[in-house]
PDB file of N, CA and C in Angstrom:
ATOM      1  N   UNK A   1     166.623 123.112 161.163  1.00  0.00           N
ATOM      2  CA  UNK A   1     166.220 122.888 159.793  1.00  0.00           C
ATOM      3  C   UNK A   1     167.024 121.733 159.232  1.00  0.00           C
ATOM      4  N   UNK A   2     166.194 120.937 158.678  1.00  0.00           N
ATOM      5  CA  UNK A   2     166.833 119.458 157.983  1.00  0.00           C
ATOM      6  C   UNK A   2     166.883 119.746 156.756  1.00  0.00           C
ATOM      7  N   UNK A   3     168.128 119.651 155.612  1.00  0.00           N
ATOM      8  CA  UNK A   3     168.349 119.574 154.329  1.00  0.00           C
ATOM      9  C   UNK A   3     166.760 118.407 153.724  1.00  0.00           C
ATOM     10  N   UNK A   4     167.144 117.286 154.378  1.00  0.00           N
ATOM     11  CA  UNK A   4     166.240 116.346 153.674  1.00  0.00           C
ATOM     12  C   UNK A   4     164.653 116.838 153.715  1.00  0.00           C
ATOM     13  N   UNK A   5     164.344 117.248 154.710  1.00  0.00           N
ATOM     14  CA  UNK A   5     162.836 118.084 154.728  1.00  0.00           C
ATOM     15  C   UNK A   5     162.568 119.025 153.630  1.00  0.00           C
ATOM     16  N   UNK A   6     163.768 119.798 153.851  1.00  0.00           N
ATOM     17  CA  UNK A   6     163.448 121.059 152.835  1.00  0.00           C
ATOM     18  C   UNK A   6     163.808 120.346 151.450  1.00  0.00           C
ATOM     19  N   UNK A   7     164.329 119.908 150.925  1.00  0.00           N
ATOM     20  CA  UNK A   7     164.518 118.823 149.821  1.00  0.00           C
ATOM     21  C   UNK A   7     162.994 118.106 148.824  1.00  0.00           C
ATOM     22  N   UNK A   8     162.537 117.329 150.464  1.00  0.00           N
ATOM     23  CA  UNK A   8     161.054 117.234 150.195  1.00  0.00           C
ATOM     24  C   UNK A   8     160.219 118.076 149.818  1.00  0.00           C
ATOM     25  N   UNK A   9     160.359 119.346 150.526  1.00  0.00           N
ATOM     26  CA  UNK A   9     159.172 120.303 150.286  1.00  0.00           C
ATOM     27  C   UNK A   9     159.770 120.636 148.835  1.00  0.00           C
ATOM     28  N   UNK A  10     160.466 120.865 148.530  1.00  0.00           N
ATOM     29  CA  UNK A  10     160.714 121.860 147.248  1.00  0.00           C
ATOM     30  C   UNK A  10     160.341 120.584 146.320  1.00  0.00           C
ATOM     31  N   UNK A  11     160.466 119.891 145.993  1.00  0.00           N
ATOM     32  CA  UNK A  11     160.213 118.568 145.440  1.00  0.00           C
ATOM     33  C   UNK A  11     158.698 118.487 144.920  1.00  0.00           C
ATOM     34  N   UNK A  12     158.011 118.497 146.661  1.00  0.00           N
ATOM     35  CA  UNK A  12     156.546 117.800 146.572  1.00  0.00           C
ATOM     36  C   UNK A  12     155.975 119.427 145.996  1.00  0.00           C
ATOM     37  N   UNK A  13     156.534 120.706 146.551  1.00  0.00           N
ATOM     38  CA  UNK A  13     155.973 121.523 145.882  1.00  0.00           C
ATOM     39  C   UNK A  13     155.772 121.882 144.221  1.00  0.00           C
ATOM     40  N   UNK A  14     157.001 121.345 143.944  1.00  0.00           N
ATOM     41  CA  UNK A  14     157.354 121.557 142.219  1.00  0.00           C
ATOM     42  C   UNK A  14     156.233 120.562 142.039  1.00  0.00           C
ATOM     43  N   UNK A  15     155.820 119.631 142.221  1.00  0.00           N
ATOM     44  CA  UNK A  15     154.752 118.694 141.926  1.00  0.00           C
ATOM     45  C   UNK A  15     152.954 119.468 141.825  1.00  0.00           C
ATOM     46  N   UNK A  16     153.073 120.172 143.180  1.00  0.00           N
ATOM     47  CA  UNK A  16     151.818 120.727 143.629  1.00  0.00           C
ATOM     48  C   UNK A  16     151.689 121.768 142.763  1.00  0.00           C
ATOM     49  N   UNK A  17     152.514 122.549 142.359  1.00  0.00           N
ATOM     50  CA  UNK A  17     152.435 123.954 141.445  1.00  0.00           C
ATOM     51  C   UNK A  17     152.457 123.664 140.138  1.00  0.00           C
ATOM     52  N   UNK A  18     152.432 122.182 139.688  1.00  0.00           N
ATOM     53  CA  UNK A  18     152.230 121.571 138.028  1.00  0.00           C
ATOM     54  C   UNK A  18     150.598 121.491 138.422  1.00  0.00           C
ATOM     55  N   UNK A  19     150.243 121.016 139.197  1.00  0.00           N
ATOM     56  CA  UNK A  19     149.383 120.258 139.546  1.00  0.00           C
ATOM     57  C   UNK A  19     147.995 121.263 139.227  1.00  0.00           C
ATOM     58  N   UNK A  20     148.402 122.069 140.322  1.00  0.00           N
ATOM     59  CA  UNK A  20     147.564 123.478 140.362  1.00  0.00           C
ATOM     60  C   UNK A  20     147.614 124.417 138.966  1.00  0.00           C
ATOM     61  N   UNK A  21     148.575 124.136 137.919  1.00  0.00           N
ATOM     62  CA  UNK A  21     148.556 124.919 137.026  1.00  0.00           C
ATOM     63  C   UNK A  21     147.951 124.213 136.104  1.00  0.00           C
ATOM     64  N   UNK A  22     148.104 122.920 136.104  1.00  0.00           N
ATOM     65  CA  UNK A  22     147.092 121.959 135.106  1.00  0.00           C
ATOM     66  C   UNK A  22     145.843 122.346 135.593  1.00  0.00           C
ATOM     67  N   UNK A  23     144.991 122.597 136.730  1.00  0.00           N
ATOM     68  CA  UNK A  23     143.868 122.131 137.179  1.00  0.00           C
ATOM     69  C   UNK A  23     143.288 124.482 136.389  1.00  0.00           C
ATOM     70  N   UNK A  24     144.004 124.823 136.511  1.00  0.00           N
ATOM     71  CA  UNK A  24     143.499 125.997 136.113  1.00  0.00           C
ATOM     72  C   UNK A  24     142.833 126.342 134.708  1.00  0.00           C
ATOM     73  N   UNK A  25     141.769 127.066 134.141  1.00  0.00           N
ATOM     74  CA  UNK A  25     141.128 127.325 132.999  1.00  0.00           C
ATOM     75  C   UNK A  25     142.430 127.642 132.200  1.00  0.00           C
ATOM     76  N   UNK A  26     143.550 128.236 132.266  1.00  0.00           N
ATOM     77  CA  UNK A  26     144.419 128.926 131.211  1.00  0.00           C
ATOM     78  C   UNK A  26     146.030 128.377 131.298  1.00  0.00           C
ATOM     79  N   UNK A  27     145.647 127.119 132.282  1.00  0.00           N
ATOM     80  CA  UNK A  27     146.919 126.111 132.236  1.00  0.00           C
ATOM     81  C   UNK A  27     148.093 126.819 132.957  1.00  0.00           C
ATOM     82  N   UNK A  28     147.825 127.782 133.369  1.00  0.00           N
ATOM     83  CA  UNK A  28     148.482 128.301 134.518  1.00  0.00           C
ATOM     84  C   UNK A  28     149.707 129.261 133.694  1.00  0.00           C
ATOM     85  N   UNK A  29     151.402 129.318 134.459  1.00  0.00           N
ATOM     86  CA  UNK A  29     152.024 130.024 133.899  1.00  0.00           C
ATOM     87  C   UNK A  29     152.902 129.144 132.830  1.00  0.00           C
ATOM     88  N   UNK A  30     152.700 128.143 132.503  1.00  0.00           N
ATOM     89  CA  UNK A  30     153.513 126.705 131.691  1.00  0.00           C
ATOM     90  C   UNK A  30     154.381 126.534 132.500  1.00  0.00           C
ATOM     91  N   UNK A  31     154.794 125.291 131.844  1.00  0.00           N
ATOM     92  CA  UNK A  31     155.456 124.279 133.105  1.00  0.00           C
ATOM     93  C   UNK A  31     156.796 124.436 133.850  1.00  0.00           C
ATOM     94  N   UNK A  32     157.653 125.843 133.231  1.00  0.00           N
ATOM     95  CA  UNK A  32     158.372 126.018 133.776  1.00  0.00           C
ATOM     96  C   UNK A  32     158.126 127.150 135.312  1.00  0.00           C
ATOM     97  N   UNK A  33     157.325 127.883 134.638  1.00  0.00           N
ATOM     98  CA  UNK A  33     156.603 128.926 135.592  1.00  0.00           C
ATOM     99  C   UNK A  33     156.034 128.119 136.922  1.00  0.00           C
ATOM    100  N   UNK A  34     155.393 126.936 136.529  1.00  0.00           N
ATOM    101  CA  UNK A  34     154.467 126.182 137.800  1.00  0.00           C
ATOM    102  C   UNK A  34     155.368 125.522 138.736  1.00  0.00           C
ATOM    103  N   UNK A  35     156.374 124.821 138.110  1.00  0.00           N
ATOM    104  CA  UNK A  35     157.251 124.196 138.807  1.00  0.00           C
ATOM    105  C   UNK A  35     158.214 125.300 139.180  1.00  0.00           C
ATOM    106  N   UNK A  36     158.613 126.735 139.139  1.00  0.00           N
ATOM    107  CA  UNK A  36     159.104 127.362 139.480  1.00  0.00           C
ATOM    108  C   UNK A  36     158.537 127.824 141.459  1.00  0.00           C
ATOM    109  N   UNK A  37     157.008 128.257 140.479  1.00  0.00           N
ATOM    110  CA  UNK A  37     156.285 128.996 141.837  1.00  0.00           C
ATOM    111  C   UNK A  37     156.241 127.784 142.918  1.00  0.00           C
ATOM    112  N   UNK A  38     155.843 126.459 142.179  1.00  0.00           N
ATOM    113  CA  UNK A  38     155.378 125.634 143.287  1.00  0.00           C
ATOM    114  C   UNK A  38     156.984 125.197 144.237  1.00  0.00           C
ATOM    115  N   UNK A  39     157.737 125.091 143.769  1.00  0.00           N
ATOM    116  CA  UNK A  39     159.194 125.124 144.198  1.00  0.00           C
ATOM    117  C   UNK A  39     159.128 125.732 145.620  1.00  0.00           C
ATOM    118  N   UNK A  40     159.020 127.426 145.145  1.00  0.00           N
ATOM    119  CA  UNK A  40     159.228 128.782 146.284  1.00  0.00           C
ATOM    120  C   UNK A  40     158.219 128.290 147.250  1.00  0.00           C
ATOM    121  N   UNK A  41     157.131 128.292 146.605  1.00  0.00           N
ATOM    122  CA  UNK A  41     156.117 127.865 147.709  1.00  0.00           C
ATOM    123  C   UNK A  41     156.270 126.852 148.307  1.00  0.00           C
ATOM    124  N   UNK A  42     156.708 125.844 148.011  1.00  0.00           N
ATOM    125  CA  UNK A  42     156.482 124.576 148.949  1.00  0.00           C
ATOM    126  C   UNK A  42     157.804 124.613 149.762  1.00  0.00           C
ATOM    127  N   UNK A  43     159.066 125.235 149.157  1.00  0.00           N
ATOM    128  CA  UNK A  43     160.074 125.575 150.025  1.00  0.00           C
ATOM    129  C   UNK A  43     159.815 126.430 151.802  1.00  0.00           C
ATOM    130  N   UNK A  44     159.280 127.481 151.380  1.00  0.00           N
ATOM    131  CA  UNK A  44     158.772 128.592 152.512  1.00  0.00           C
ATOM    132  C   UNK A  44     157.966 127.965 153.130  1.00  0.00           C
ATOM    133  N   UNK A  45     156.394 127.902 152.669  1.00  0.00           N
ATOM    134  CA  UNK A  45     155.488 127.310 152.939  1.00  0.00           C
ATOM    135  C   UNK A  45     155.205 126.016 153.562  1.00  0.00           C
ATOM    136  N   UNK A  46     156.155 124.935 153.406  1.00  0.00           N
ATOM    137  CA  UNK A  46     156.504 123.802 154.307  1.00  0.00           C
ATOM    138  C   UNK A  46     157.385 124.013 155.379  1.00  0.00           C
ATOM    139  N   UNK A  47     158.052 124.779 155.160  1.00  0.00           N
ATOM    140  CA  UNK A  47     158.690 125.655 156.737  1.00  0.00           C
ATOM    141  C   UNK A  47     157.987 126.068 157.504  1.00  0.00           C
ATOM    142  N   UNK A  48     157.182 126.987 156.935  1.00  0.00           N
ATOM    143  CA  UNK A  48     156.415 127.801 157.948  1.00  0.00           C
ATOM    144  C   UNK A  48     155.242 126.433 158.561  1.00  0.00           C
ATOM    145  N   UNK A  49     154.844 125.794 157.711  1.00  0.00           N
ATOM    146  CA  UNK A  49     153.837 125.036 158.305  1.00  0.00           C
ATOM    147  C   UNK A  49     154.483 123.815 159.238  1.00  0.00           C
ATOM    148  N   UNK A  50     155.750 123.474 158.947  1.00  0.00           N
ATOM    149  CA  UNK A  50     156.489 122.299 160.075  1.00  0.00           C
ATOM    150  C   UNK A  50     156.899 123.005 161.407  1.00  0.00           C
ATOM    151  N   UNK A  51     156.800 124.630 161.067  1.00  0.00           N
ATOM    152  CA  UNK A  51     157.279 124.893 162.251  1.00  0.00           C
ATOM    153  C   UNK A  51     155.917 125.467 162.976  1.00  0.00           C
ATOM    154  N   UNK A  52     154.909 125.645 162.221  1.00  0.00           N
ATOM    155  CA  UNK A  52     153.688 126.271 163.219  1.00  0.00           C
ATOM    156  C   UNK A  52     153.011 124.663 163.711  1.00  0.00           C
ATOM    157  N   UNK A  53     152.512 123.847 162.921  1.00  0.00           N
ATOM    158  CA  UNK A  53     152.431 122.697 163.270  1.00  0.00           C
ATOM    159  C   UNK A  53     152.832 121.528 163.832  1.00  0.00           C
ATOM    160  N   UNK A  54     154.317 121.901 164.119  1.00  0.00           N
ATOM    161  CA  UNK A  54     155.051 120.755 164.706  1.00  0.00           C
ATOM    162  C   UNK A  54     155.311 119.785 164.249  1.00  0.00           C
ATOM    163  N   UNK A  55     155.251 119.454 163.072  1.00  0.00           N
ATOM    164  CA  UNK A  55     155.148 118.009 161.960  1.00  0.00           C
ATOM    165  C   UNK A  55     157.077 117.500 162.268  1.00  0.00           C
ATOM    166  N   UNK A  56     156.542 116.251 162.004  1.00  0.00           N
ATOM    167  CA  UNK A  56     157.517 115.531 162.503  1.00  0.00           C
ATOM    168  C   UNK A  56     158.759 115.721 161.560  1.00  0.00           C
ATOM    169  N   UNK A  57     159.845 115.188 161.623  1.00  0.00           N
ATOM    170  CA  UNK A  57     160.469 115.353 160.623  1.00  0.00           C
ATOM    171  C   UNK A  57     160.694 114.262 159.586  1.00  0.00           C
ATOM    172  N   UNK A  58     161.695 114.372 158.358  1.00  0.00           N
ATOM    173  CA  UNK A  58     161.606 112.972 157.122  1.00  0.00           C
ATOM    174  C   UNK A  58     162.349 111.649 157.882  1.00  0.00           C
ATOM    175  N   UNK A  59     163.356 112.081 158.967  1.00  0.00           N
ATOM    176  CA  UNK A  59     163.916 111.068 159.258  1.00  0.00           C
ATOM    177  C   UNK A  59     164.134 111.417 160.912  1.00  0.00           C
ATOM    178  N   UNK A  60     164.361 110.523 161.361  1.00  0.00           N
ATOM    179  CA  UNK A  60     164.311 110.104 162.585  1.00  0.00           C
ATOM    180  C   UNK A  60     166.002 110.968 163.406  1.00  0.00           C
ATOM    181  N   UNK A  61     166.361 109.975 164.589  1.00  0.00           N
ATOM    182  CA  UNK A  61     167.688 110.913 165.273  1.00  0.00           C
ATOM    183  C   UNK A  61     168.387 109.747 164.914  1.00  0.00           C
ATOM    184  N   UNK A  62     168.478 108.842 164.273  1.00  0.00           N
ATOM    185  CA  UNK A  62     169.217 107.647 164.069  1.00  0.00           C
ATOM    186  C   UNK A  62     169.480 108.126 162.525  1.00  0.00           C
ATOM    187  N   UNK A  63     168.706 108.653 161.984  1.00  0.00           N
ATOM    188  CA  UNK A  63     169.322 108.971 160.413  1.00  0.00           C
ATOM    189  C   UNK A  63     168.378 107.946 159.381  1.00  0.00           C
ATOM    190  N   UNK A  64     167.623 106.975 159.731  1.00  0.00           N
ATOM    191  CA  UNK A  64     166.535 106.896 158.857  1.00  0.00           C
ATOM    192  C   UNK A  64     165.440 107.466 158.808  1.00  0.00           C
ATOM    193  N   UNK A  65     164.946 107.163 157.652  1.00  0.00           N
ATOM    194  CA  UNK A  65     163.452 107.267 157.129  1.00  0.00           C
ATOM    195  C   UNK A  65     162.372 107.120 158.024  1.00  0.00           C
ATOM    196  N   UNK A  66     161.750 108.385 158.484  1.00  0.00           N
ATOM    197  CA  UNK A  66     160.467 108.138 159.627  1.00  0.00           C
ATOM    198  C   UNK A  66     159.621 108.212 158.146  1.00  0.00           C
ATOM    199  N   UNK A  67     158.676 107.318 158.207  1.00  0.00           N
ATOM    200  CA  UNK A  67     157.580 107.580 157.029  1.00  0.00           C
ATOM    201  C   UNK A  67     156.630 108.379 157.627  1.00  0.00           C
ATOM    202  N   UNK A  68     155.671 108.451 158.556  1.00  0.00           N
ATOM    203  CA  UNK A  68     154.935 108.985 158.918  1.00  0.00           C
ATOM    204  C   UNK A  68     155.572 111.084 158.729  1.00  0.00           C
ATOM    205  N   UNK A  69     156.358 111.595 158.880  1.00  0.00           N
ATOM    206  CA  UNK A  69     157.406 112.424 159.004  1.00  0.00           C
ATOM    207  C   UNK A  69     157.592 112.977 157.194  1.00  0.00           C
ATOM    208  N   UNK A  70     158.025 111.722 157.012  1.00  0.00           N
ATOM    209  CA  UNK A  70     158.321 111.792 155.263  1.00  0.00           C
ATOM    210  C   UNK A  70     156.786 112.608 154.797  1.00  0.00           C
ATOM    211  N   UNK A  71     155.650 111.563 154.943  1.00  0.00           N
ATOM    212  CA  UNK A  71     154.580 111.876 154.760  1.00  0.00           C
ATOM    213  C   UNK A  71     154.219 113.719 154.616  1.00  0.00           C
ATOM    214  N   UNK A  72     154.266 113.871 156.299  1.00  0.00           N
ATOM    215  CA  UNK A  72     153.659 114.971 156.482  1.00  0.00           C
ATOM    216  C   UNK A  72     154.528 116.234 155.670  1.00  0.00           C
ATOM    217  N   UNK A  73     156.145 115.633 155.420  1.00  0.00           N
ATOM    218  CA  UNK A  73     157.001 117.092 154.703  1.00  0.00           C
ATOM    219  C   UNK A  73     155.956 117.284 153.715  1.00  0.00           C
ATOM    220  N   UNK A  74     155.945 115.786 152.541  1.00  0.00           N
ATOM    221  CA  UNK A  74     155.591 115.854 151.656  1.00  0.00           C
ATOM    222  C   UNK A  74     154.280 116.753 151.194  1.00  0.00           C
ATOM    223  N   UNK A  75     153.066 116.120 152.256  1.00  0.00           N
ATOM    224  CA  UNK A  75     151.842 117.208 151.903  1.00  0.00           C
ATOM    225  C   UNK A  75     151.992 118.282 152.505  1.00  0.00           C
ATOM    226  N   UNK A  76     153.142 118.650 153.239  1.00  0.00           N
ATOM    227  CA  UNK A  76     152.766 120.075 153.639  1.00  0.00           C
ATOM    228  C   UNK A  76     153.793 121.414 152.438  1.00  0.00           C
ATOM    229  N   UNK A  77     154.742 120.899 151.619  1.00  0.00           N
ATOM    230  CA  UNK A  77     155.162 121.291 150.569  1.00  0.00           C
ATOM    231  C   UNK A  77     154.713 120.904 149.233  1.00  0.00           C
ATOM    232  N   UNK A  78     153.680 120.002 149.497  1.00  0.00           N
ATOM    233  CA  UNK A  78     152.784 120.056 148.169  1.00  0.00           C
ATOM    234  C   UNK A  78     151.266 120.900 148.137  1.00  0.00           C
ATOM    235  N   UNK A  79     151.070 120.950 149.031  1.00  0.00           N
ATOM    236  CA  UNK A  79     150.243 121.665 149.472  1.00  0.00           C
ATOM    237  C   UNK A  79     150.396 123.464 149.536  1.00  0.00           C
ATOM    238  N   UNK A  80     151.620 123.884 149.879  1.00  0.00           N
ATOM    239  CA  UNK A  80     151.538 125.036 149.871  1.00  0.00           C
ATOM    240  C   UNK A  80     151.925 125.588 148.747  1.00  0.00           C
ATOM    241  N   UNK A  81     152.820 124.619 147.573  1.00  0.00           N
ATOM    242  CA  UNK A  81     153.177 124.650 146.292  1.00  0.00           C
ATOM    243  C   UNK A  81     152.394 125.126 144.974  1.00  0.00           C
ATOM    244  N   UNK A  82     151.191 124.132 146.034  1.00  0.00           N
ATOM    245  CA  UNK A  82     149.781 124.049 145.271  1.00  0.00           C
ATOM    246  C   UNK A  82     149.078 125.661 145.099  1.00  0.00           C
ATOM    247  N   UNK A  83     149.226 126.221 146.306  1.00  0.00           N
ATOM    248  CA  UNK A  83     148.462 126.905 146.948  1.00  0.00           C
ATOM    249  C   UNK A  83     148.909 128.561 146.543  1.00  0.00           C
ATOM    250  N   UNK A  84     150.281 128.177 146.704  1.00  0.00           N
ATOM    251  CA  UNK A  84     151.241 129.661 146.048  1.00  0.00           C
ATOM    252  C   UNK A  84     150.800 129.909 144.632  1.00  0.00           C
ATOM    253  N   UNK A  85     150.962 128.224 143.600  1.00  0.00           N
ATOM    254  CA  UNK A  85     150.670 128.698 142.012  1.00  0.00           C
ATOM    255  C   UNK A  85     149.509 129.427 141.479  1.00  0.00           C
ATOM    256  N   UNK A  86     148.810 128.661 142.158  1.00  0.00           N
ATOM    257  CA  UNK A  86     146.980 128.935 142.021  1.00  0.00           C
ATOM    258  C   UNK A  86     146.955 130.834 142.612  1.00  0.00           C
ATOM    259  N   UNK A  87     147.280 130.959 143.536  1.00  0.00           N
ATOM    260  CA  UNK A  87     147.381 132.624 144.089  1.00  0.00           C
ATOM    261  C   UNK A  87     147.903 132.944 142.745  1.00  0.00           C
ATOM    262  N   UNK A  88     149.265 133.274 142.385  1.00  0.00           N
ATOM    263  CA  UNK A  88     149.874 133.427 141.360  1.00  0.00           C
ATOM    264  C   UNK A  88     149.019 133.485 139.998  1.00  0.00           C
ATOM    265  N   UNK A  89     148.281 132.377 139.730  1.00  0.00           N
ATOM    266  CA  UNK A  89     147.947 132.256 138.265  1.00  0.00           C
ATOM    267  C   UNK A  89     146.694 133.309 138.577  1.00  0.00           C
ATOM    268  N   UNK A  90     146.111 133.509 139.591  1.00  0.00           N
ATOM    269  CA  UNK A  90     144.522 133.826 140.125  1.00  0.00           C
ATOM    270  C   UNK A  90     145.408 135.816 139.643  1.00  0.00           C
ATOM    271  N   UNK A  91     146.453 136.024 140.374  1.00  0.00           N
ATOM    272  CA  UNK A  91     147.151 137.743 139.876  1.00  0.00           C
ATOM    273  C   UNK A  91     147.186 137.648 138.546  1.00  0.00           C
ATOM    274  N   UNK A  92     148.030 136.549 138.212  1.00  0.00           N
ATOM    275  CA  UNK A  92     148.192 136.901 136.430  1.00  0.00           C
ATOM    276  C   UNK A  92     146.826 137.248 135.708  1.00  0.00           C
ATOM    277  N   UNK A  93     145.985 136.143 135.706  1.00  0.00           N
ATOM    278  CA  UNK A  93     144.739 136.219 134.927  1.00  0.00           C
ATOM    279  C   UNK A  93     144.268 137.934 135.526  1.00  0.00           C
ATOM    280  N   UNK A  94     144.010 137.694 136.627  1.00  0.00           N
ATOM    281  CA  UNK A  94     143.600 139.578 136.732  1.00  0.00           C
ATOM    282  C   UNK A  94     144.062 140.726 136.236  1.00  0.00           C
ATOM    283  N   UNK A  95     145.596 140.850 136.099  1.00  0.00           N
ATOM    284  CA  UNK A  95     146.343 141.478 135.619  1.00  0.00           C
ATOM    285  C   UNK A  95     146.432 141.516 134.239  1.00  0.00           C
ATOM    286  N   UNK A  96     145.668 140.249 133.417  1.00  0.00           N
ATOM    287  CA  UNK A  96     145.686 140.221 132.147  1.00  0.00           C
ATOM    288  C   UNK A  96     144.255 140.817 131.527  1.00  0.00           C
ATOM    289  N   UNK A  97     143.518 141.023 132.479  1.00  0.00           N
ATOM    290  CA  UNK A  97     142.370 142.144 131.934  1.00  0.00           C
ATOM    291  C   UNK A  97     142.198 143.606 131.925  1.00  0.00           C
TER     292      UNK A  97
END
């Protein structure tokens, strides 16, 4: 496990879980809530997916910047960021009827 990966994911997730809470009818849980969930999620969730997928890592064995690597942290902790809030907001709203 690379600090800088997981860095990314929690990052690109806090992004993905605004993202997903804007895109919802009831604006999701507000912006501290979205960037909370999308956080957890893109933390876990970019783990689990770099390690079932094999995705490269942010930086190389020399200690720079692989972009291609960077890339894939990024959508795979924005993506699951995304993916956690939207679950999340999808319980709340149910739970609120």
């Amino acid at each position: 496990m690379d600090l800088i990966n997981l860095l990314v994911q929690l990052l690109s997730g806090a992004v993905g879980g605004n993202v997903a809470g804007g895109l919802s009818r009831t604006g999701g849980m507000g912006a501290p809530g979205n960037t909370l969930a999308g956080a957890v999620g893109g933390g876990i969730g970019g783990q689990i997916l770099s390690v079932l997928l094999s995705l490269a890592a942010a930086r190389n064995s020399a200690g720079s910047l692989d972009i291609p690597g960077f890339v894939s942290q990024l959508l795979a902790g924005g993506l699951s960021g995304g993916v956690l809030t939207a679950i999340l907001n999808m319980i709340r709203a149910a739970a609120a009827r």
